[in-house]
C-alpha atoms as a PDB file:
ATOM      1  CA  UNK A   1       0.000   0.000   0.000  1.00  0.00           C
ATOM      2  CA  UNK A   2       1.393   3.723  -0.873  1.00  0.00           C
ATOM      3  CA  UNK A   3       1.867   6.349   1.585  1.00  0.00           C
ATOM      4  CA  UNK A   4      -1.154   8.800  -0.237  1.00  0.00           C
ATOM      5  CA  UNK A   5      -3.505   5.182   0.318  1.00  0.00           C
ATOM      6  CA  UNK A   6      -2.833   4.658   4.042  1.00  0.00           C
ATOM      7  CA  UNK A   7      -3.462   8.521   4.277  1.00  0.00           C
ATOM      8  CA  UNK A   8      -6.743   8.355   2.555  1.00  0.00           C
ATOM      9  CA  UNK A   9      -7.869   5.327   4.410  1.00  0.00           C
ATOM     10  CA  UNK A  10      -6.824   7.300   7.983  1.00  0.00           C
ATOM     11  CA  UNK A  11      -8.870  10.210   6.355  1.00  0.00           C
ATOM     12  CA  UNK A  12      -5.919  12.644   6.523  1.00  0.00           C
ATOM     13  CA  UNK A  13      -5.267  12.855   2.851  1.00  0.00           C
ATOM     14  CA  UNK A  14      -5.235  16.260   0.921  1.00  0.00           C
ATOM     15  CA  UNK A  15      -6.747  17.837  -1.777  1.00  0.00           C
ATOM     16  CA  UNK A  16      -3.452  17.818  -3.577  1.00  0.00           C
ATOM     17  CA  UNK A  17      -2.727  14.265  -3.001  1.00  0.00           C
ATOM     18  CA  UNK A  18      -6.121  12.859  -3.548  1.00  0.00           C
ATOM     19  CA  UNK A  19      -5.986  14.708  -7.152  1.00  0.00           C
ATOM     20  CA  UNK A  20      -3.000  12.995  -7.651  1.00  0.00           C
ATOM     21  CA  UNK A  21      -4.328   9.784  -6.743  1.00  0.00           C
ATOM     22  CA  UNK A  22      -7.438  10.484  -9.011  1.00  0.00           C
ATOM     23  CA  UNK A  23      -5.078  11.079 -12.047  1.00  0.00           C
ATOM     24  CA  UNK A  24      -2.577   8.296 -11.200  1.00  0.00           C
ATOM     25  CA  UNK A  25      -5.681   5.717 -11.222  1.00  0.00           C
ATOM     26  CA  UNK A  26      -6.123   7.400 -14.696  1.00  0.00           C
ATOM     27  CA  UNK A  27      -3.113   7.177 -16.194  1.00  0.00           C
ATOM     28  CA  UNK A  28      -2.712   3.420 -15.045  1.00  0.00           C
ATOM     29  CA  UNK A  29      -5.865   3.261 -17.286  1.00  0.00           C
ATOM     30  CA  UNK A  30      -4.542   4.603 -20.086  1.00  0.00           C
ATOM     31  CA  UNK A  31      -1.662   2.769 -19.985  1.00  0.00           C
ATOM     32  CA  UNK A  32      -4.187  -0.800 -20.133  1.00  0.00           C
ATOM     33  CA  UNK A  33      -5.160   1.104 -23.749  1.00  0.00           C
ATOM     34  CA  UNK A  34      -8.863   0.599 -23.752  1.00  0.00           C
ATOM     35  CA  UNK A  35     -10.050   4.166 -24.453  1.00  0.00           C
ATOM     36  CA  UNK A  36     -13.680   3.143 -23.287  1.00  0.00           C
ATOM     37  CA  UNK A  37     -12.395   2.331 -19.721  1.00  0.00           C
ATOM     38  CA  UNK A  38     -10.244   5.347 -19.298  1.00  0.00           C
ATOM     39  CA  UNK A  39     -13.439   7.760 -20.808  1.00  0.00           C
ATOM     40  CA  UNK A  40     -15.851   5.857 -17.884  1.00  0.00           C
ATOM     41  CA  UNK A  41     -13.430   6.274 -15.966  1.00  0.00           C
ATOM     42  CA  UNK A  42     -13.198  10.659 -16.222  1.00  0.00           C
ATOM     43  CA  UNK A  43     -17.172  10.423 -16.652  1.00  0.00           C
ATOM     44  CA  UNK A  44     -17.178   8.579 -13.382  1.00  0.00           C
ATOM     45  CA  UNK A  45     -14.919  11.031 -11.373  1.00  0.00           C
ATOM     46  CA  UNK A  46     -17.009  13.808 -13.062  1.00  0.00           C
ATOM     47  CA  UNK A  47     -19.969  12.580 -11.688  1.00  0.00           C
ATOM     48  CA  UNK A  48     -18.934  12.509  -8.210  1.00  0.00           C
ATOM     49  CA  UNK A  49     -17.379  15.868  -8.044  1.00  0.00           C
ATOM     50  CA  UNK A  50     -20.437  17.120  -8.926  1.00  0.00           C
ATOM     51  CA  UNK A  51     -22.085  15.243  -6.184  1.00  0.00           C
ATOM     52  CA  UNK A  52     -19.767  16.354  -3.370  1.00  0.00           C
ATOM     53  CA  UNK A  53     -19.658  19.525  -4.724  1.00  0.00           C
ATOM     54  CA  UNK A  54     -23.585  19.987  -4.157  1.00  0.00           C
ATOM     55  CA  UNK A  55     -23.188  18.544  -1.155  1.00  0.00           C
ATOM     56  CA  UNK A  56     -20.764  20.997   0.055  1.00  0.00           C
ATOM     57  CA  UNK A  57     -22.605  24.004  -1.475  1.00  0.00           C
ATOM     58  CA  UNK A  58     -25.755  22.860   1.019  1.00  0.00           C
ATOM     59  CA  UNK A  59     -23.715  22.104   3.601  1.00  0.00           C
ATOM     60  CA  UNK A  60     -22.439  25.598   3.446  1.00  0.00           C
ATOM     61  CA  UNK A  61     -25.756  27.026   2.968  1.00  0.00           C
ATOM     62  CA  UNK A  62     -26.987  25.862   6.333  1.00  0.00           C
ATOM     63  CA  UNK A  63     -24.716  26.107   8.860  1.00  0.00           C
ATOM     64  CA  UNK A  64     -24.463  29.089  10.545  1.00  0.00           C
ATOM     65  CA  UNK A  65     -22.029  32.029  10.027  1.00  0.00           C
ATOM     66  CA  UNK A  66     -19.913  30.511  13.572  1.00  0.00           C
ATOM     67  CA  UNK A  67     -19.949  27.102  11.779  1.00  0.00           C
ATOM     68  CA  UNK A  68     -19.232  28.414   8.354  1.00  0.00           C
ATOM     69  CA  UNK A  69     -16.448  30.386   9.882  1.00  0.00           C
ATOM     70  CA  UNK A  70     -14.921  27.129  11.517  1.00  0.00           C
ATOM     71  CA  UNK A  71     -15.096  25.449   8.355  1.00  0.00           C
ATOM     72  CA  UNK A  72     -13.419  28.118   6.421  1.00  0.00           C
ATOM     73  CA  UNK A  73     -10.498  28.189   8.938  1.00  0.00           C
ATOM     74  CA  UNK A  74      -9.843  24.882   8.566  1.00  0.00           C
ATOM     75  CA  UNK A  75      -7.318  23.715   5.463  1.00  0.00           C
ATOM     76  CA  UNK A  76      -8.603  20.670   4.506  1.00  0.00           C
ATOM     77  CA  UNK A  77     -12.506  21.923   4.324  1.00  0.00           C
ATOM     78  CA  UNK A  78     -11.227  25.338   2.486  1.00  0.00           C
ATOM     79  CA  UNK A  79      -9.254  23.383   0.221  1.00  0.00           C
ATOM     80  CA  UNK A  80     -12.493  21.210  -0.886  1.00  0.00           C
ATOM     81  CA  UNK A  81     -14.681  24.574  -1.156  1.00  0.00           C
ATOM     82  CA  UNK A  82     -11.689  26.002  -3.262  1.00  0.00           C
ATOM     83  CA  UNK A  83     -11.783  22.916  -5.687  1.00  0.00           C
ATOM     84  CA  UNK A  84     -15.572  22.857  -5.825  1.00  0.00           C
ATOM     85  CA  UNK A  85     -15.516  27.349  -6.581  1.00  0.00           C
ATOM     86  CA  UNK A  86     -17.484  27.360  -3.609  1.00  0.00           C
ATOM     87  CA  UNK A  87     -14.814  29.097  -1.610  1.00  0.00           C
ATOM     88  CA  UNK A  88     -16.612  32.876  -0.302  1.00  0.00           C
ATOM     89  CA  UNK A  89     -13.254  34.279  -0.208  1.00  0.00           C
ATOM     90  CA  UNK A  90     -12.119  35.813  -3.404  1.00  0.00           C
ATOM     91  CA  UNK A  91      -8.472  34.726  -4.645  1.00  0.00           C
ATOM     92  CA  UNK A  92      -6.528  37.893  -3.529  1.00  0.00           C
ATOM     93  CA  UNK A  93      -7.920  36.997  -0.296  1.00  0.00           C
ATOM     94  CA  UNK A  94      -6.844  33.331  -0.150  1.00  0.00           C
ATOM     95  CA  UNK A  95      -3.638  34.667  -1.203  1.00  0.00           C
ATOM     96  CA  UNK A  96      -2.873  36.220   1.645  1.00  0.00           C
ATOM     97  CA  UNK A  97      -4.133  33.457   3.798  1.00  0.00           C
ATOM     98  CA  UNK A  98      -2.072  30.922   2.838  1.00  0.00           C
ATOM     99  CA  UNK A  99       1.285  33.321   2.628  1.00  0.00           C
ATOM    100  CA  UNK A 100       0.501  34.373   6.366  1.00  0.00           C
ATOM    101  CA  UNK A 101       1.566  30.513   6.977  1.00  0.00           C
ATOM    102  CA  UNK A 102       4.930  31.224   5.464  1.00  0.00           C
ATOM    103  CA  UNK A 103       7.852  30.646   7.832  1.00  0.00           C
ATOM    104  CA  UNK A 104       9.175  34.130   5.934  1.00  0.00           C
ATOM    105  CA  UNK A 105       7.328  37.189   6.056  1.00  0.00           C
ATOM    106  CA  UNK A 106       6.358  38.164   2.062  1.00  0.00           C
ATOM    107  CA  UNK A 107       4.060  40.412   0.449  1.00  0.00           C
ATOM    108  CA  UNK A 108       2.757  40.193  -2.845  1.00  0.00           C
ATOM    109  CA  UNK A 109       4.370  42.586  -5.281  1.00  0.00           C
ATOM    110  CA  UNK A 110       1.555  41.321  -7.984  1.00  0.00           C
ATOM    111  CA  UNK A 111      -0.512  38.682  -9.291  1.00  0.00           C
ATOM    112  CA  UNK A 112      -0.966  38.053 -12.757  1.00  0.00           C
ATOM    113  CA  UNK A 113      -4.662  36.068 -12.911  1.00  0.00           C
ATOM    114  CA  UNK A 114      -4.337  35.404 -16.691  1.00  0.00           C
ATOM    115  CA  UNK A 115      -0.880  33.917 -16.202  1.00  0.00           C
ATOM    116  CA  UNK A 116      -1.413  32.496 -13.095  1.00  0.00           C
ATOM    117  CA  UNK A 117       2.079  34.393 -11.908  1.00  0.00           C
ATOM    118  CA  UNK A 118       2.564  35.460  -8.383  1.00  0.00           C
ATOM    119  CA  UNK A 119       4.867  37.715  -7.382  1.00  0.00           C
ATOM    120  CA  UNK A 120       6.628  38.068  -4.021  1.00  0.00           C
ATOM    121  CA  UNK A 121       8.890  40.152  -2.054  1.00  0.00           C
ATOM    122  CA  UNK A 122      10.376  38.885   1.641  1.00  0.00           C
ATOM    123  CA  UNK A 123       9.567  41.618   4.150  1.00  0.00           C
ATOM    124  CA  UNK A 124      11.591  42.755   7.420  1.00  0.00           C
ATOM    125  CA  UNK A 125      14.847  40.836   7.858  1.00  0.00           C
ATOM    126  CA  UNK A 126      15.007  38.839   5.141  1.00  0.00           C
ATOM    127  CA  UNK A 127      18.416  37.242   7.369  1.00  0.00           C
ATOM    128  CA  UNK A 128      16.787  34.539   9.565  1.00  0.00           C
ATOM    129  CA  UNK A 129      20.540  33.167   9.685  1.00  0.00           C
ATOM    130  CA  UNK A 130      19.171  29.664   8.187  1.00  0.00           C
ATOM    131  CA  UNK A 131      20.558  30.393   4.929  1.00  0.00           C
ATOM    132  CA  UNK A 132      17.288  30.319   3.267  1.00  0.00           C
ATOM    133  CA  UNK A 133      17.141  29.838  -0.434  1.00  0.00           C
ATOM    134  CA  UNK A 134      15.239  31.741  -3.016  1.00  0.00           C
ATOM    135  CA  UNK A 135      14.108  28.034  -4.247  1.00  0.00           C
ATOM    136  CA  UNK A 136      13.354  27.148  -0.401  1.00  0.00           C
ATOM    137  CA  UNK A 137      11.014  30.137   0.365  1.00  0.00           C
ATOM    138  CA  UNK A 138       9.060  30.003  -3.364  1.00  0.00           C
ATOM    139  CA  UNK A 139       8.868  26.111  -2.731  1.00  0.00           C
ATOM    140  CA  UNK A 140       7.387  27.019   0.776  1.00  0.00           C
ATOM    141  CA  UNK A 141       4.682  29.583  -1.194  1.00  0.00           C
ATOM    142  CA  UNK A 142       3.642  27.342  -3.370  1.00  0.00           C
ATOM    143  CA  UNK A 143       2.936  24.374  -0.886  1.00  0.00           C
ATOM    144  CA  UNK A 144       1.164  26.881   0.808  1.00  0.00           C
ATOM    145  CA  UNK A 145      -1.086  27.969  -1.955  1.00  0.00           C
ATOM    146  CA  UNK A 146      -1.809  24.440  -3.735  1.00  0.00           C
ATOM    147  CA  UNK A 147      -5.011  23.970  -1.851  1.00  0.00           C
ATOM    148  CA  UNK A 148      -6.095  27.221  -1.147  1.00  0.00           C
ATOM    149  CA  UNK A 149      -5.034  29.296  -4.037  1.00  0.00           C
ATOM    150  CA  UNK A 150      -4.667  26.826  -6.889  1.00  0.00           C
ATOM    151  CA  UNK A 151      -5.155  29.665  -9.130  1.00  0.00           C
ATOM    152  CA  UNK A 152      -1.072  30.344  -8.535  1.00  0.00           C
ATOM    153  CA  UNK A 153       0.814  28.242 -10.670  1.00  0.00           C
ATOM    154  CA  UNK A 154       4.073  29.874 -10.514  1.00  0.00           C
ATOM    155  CA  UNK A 155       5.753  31.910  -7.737  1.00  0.00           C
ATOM    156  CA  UNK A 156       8.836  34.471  -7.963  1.00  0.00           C
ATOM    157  CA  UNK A 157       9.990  35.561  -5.639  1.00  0.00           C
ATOM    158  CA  UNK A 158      11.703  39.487  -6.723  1.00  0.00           C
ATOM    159  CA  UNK A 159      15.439  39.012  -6.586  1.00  0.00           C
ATOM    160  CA  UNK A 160      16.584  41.868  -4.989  1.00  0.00           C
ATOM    161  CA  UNK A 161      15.066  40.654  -1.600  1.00  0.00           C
ATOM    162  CA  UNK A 162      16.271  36.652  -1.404  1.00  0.00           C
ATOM    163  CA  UNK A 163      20.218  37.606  -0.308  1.00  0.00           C
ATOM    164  CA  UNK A 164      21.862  35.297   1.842  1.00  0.00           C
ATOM    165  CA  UNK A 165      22.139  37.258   5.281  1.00  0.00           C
ATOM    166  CA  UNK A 166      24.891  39.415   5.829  1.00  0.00           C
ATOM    167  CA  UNK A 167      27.329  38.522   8.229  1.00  0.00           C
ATOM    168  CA  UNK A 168      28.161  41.826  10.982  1.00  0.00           C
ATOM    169  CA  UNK A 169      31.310  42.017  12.123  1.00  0.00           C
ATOM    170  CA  UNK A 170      31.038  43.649  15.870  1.00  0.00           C
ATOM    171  CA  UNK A 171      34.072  44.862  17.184  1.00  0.00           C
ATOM    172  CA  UNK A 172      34.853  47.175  20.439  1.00  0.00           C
ATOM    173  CA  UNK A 173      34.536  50.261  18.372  1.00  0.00           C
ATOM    174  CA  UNK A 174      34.285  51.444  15.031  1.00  0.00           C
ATOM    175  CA  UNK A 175      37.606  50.843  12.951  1.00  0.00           C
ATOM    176  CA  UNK A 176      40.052  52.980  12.726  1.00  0.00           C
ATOM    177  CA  UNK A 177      38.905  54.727  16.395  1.00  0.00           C
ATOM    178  CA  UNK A 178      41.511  55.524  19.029  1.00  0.00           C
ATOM    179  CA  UNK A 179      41.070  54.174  23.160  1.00  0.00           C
ATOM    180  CA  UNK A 180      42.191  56.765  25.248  1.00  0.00           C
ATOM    181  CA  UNK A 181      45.714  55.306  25.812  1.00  0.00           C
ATOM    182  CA  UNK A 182      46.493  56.079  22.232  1.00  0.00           C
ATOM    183  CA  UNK A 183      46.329  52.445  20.965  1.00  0.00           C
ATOM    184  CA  UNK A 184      43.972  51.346  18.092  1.00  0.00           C
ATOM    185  CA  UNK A 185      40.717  50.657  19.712  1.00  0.00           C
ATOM    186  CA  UNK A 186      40.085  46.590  20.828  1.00  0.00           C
ATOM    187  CA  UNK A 187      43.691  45.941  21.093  1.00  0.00           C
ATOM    188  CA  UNK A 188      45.111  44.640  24.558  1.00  0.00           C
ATOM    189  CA  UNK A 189      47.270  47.200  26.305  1.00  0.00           C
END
């Protein structure tokens, strides 16, 4: 048994990984080369996104706004409402959810909806002294986006903010300076 099918049968799989399930199931289909199996196949998995999706839509439609606000907050429910457009929150929005998760503080510099192009600029100290990679922190935004924000499909993140930290040197005064017994400044006596 796979990892992504002992998560689905604990019920902790994601959006992500049940999509790639759904297409892996597919492929293996295609790869048998009856066209009529793999075309029952999509029709089937139509058919039952449309189902859950309805069933999500009225399950959203009556619970109440404390309830509906739970559900929203959590990932894996969001995630579901995202895939089925049933999401209230607007993309922008969802954005800025899911980049609030980020281990490094960004803010969106633009988004491109026709392209599908995010793009990102780390705020404050972008020198957490873990050496951080460009790569590592647009990795980290897109994991973060997949479910909510699937709309993203590529993040870039502006170069001029991913530097390596800079290393201070901190002496006992500023170079160059004097101590009082006439010696540069930091030296033993």
């Amino acid at each position: 048994m796979s990892g992504a099918q002992g998560a689905a049968e604990r019920g902790t799989v994601s959006a992500e990984a049940a999509g790639r399930m759904v297409e892996d199931v597919l492929d293996r289909l295609a790869a048998q080369g009856d066209p009529a199996a793999c075309e029952a196949a999509e029709e089937l998995v139509r058919a039952l996104m449309q189902f859950y999706g309805a069933g999500l839509a009225r399950i959203v439609e009556l619970l109440p706004g404390p309830a509906r606000t739970a559900l929203l907050d959590d990932d894996v429910v969001a995630s579901l409402l995202v895939l089925h457009d049933l999401h209230p929150a607007d993309v922008r929005t969802r954005i800025a959810r899911a980049l609030r998760t980020l281990p490094h503080p960004v803010e969106t510099t633009g988004f491109d909806p026709g392209s599908g192009t995010l793009r990102l600029r780390l705020t404050g100290s972008s020198g957490c002294g873990c050496g951080s990679t460009r790569e590592a922190v647009e990795q980290a935004a897109r994991d973060a986006l997949a479910g909510l924000a699937p709309e993203v499909t590529e993040v870039r993140l502006d170069a001029d903010t991913a530097r390596e930290p800079v290393l201070l040197q901190i002496g006992s005064g500023p170079p160059g300076a004097r101590s009082t017994n006439g010696r540069p400044a930091g030296r033993p006596s």
